[in-house]
C-alpha atoms as a PDB file:
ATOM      1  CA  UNK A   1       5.382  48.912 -22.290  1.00  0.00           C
ATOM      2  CA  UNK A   2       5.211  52.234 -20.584  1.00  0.00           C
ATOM      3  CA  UNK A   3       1.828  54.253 -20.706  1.00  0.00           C
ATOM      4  CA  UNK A   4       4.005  57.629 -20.957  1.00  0.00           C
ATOM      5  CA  UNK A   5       0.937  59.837 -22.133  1.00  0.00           C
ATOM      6  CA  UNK A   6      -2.766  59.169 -22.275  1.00  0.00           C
ATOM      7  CA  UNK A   7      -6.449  60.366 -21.692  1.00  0.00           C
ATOM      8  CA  UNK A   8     -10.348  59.738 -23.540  1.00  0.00           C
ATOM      9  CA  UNK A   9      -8.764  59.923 -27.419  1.00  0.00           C
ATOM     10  CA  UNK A  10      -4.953  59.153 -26.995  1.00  0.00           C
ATOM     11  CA  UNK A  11      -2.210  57.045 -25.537  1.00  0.00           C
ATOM     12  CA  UNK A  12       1.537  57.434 -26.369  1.00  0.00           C
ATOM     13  CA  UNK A  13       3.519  54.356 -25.048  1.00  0.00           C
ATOM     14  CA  UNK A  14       7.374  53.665 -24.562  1.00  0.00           C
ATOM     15  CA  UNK A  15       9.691  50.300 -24.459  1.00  0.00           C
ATOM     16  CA  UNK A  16      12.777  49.559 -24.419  1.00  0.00           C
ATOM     17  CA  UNK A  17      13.799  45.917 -24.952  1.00  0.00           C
ATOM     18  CA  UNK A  18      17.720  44.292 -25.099  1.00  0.00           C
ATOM     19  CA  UNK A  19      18.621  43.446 -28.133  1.00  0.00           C
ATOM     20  CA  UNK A  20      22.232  42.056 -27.391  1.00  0.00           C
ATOM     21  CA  UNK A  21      25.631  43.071 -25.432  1.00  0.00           C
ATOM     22  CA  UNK A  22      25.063  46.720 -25.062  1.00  0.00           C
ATOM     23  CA  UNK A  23      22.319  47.372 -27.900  1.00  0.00           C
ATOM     24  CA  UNK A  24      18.141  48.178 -26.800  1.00  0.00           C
ATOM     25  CA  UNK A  25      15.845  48.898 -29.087  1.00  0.00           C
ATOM     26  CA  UNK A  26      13.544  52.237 -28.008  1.00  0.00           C
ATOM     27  CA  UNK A  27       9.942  52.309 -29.631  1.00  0.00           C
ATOM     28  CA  UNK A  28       7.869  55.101 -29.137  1.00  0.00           C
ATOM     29  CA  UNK A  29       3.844  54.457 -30.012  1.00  0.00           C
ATOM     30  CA  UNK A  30       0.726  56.145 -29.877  1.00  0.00           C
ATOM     31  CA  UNK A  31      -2.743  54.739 -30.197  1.00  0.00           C
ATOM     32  CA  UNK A  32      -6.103  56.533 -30.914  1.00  0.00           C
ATOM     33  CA  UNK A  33      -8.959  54.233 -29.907  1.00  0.00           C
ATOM     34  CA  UNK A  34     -11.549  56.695 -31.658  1.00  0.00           C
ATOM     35  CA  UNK A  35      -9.887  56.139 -34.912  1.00  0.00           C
ATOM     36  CA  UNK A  36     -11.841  54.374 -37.214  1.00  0.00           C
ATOM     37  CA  UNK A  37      -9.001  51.750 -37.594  1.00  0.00           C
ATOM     38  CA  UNK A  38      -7.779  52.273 -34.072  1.00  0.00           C
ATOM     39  CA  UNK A  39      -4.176  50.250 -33.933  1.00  0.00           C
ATOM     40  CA  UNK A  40      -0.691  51.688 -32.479  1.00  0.00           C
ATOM     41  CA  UNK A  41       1.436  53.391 -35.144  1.00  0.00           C
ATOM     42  CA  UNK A  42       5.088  53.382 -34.586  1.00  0.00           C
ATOM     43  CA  UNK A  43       6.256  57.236 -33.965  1.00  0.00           C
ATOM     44  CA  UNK A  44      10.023  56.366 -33.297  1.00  0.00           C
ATOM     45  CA  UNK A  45      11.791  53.251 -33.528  1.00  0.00           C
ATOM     46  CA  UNK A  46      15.644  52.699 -33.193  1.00  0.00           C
ATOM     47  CA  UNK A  47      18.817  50.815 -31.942  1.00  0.00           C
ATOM     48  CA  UNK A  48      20.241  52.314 -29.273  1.00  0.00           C
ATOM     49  CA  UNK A  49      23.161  51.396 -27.582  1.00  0.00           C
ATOM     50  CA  UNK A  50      23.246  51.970 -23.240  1.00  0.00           C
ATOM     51  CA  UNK A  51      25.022  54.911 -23.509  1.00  0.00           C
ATOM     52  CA  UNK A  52      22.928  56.790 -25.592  1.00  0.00           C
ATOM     53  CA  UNK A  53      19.905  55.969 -23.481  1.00  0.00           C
ATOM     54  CA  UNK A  54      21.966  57.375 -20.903  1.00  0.00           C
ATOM     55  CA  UNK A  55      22.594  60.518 -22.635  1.00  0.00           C
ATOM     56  CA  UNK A  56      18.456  60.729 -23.406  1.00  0.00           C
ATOM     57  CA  UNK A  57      17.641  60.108 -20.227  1.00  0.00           C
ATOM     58  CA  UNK A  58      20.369  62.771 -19.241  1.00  0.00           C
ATOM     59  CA  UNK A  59      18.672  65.666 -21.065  1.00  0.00           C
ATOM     60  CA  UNK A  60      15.360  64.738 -20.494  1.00  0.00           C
ATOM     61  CA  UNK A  61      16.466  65.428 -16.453  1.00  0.00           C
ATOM     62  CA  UNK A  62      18.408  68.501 -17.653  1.00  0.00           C
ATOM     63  CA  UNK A  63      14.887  69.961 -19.285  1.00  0.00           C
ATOM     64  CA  UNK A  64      13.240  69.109 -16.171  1.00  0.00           C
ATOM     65  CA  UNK A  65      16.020  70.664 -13.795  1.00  0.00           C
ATOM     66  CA  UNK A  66      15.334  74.328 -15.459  1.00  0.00           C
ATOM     67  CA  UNK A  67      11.597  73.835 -15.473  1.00  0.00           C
ATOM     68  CA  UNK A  68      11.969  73.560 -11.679  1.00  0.00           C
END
C-alpha cells in the first residue's frame, strides 16, 4: 500500500494488486484516525486491466506536464 496523501487527521492510500493475466485491481482508501470509529473506508475500488492503468497513469503525467 502506497501512503499517497497524509498529515495529523488524514491518510489517503493506493494499491494495486494482480488479479490474473492482464487484470489488477486499484483500491483507493482513506483513513481518519480522529474519527471516533477510525478504520479505512474504501473511496474507489475496481478491475482494471494493464492498459488502462497505463492510460491513468498517462493523464495523471499529462496534468502534471501543464502544471510545469
Amino acid at each position: 500500500m502506497a501512503n499517497i496523501q497524509s498529515n495529523h487527521s488524514w491518510q489517503l492510500d493506493a494499491i494495486v494488486k494482480p488479479i490474473q493475466g492482464d487484470q489488477h485491481h486499484l483500491l483507493i482508501s482513506s483513513f481518519v484516525p480522529t474519527a471516533r470509529w477510525p478504520e479505512h473506508r474504501v473511496r474507489f475500488s475496481g478491475v482494471l486491466s494493464k492498459e488502462e492503468l497505463k492510460r491513468l497513469r498517462d493523464v495523471i503525467d499529462e496534468a502534471l506536464d501543464t502544471l510545469a
